[in-house]
N, C-alpha and C. Protein backbone atom coordinates (compact mmCIF):
# COMPACT_ATOMS: atom_id res chain seq x y z
N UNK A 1 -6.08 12.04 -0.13
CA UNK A 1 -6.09 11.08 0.94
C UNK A 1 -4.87 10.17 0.78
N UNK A 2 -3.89 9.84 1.88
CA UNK A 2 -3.14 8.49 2.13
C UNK A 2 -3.36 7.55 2.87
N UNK A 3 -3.36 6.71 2.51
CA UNK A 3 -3.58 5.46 2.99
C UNK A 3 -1.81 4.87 3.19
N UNK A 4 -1.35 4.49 4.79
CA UNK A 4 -0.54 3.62 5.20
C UNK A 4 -0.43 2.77 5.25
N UNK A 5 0.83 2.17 5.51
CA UNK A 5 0.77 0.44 5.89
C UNK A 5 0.25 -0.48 4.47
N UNK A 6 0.76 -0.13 3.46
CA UNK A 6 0.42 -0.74 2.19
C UNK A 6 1.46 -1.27 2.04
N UNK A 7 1.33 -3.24 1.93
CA UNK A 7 2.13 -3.83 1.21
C UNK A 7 2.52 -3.50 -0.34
N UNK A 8 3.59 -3.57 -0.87
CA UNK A 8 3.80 -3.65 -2.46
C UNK A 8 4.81 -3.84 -2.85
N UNK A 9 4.76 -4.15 -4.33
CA UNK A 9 6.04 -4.89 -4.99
C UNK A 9 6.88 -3.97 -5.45
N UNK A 10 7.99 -3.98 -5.52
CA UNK A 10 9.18 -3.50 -6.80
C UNK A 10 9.80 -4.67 -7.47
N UNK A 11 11.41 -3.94 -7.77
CA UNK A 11 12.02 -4.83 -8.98
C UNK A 11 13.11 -5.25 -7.56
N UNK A 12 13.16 -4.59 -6.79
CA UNK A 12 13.92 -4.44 -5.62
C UNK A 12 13.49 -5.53 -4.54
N UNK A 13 12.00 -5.72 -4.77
CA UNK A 13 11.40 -6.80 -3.42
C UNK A 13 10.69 -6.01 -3.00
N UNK A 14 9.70 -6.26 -1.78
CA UNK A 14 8.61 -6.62 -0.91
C UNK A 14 8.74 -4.83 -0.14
N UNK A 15 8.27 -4.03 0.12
CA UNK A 15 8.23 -3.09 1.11
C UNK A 15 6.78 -2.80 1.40
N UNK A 16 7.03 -2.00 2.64
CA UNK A 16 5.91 -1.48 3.27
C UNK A 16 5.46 0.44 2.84
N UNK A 17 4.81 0.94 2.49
CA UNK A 17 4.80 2.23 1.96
C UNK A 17 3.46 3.02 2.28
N UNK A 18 3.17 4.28 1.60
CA UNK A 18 1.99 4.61 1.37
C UNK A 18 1.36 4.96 -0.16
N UNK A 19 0.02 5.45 -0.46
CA UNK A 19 -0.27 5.42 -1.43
C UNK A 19 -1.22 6.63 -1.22
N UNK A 20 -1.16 7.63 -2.19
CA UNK A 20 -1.17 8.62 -2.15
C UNK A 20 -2.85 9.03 -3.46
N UNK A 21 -3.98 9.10 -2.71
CA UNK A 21 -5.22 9.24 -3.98
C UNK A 21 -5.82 10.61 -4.06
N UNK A 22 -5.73 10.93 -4.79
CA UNK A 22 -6.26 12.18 -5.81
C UNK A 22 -7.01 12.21 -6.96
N UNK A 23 -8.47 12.72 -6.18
CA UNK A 23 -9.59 12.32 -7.08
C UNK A 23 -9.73 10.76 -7.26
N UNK A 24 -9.06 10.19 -8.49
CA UNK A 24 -10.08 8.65 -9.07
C UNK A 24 -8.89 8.63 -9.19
N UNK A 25 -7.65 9.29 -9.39
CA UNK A 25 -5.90 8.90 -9.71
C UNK A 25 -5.38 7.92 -7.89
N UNK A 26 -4.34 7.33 -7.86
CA UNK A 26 -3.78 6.68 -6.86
C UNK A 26 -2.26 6.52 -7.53
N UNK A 27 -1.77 6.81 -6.71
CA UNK A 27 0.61 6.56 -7.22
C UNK A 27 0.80 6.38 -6.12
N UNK A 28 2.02 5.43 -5.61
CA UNK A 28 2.54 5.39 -4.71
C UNK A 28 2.93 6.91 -4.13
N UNK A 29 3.56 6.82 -2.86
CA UNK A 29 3.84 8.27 -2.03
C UNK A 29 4.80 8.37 -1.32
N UNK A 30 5.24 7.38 -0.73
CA UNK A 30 6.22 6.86 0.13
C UNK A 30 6.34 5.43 0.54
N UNK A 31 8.04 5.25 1.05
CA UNK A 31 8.52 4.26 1.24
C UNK A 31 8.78 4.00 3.02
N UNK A 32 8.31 2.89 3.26
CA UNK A 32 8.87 3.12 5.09
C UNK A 32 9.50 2.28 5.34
N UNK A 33 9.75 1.04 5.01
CA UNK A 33 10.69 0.04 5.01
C UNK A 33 11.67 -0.10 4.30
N UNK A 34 12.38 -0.97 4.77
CA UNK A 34 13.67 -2.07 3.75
C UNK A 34 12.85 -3.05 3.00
N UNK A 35 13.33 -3.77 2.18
CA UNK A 35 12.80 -4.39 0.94
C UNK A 35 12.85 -6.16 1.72
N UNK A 36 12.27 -6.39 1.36
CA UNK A 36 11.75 -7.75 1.87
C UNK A 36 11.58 -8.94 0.71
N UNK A 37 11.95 -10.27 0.74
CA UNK A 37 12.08 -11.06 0.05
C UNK A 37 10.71 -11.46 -0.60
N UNK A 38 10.01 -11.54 0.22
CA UNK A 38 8.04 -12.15 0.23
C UNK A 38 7.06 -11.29 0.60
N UNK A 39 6.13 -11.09 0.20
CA UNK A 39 4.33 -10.87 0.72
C UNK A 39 4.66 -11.19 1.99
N UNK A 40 4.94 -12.37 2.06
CA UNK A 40 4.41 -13.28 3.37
C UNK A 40 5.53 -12.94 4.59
N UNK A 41 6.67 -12.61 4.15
CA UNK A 41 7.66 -11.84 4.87
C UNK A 41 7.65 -10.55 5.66
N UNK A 42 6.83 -9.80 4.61
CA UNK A 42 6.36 -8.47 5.04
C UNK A 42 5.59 -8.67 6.01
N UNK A 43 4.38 -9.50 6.08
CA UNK A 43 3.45 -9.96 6.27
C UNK A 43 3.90 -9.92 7.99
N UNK A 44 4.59 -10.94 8.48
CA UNK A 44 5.22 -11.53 9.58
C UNK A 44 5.57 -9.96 10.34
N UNK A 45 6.53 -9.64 9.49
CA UNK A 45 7.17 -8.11 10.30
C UNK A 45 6.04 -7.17 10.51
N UNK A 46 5.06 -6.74 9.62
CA UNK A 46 4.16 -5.88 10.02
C UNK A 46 2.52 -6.33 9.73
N UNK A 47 2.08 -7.09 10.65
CA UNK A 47 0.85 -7.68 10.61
C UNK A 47 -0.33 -6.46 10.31
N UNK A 48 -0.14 -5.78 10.66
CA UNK A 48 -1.01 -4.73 10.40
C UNK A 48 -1.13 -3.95 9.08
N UNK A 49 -0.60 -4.35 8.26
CA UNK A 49 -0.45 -3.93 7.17
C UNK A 49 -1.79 -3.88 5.96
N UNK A 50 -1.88 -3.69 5.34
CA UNK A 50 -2.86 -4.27 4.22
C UNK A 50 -2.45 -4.38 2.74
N UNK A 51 -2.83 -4.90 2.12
CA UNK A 51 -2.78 -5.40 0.60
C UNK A 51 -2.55 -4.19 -0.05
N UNK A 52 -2.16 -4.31 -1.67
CA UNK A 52 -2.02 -3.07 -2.51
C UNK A 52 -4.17 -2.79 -3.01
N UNK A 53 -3.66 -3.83 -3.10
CA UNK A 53 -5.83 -4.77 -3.22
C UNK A 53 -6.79 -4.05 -2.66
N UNK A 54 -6.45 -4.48 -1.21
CA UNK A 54 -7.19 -3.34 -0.34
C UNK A 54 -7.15 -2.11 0.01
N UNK A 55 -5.97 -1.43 -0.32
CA UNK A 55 -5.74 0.15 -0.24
C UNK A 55 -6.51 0.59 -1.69
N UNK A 56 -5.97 0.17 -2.55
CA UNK A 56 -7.10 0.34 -3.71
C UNK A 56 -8.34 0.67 -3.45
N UNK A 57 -9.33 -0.13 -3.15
CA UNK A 57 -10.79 -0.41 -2.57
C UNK A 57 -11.15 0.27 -2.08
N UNK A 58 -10.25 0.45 -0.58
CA UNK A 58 -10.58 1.50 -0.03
C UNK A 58 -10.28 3.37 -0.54
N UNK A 59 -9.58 3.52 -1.17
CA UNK A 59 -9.22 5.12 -1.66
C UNK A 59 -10.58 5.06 -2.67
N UNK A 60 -10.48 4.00 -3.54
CA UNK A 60 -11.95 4.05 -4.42
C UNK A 60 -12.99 4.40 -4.05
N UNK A 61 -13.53 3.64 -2.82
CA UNK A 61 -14.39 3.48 -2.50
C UNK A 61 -14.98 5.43 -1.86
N UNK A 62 -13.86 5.50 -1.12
CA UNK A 62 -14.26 6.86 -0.50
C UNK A 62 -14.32 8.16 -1.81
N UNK A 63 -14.36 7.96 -3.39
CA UNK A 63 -14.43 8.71 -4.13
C UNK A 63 -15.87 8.87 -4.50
N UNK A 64 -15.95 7.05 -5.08
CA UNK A 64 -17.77 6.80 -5.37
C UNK A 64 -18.26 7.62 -4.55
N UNK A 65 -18.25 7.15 -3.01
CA UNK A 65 -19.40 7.77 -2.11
C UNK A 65 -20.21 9.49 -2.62
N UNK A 66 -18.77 10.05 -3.44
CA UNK A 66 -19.07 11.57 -3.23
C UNK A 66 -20.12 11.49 -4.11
């Protein structure tokens, strides 16, 4: 499963990406943005986005269920 629209950090700054879960494992997967100064920056440009927090949760969550 991927999950889009995931805020997250580098050494680089702020981008928008996906995250890529297999089984109970999760790694990033891809990059879709330019690097951004802030959370809260990202935030502004793509409101729709969600947390690293909440992509977590959610890939988790759909493993438990099984």
């Amino acid at each position: 499963m991927i999950i889009n629209r995931v805020r997250m950090e580098s050494a680089a700054g702020w981008y928008l990406g996906s995250i890529e879960f297999v089984e109970d494992e999760a790694q990033p997967y891809d990059r879709h943005s330019l690097y951004y100064p802030s959370e809260e920056w990202l935030k502004r440009e793509f409101p729709r986005s969600i947390s690293l927090k909440d992509a977590f949760d959610r890939g988790m969550a759909r493993y438990k269920l099984r």
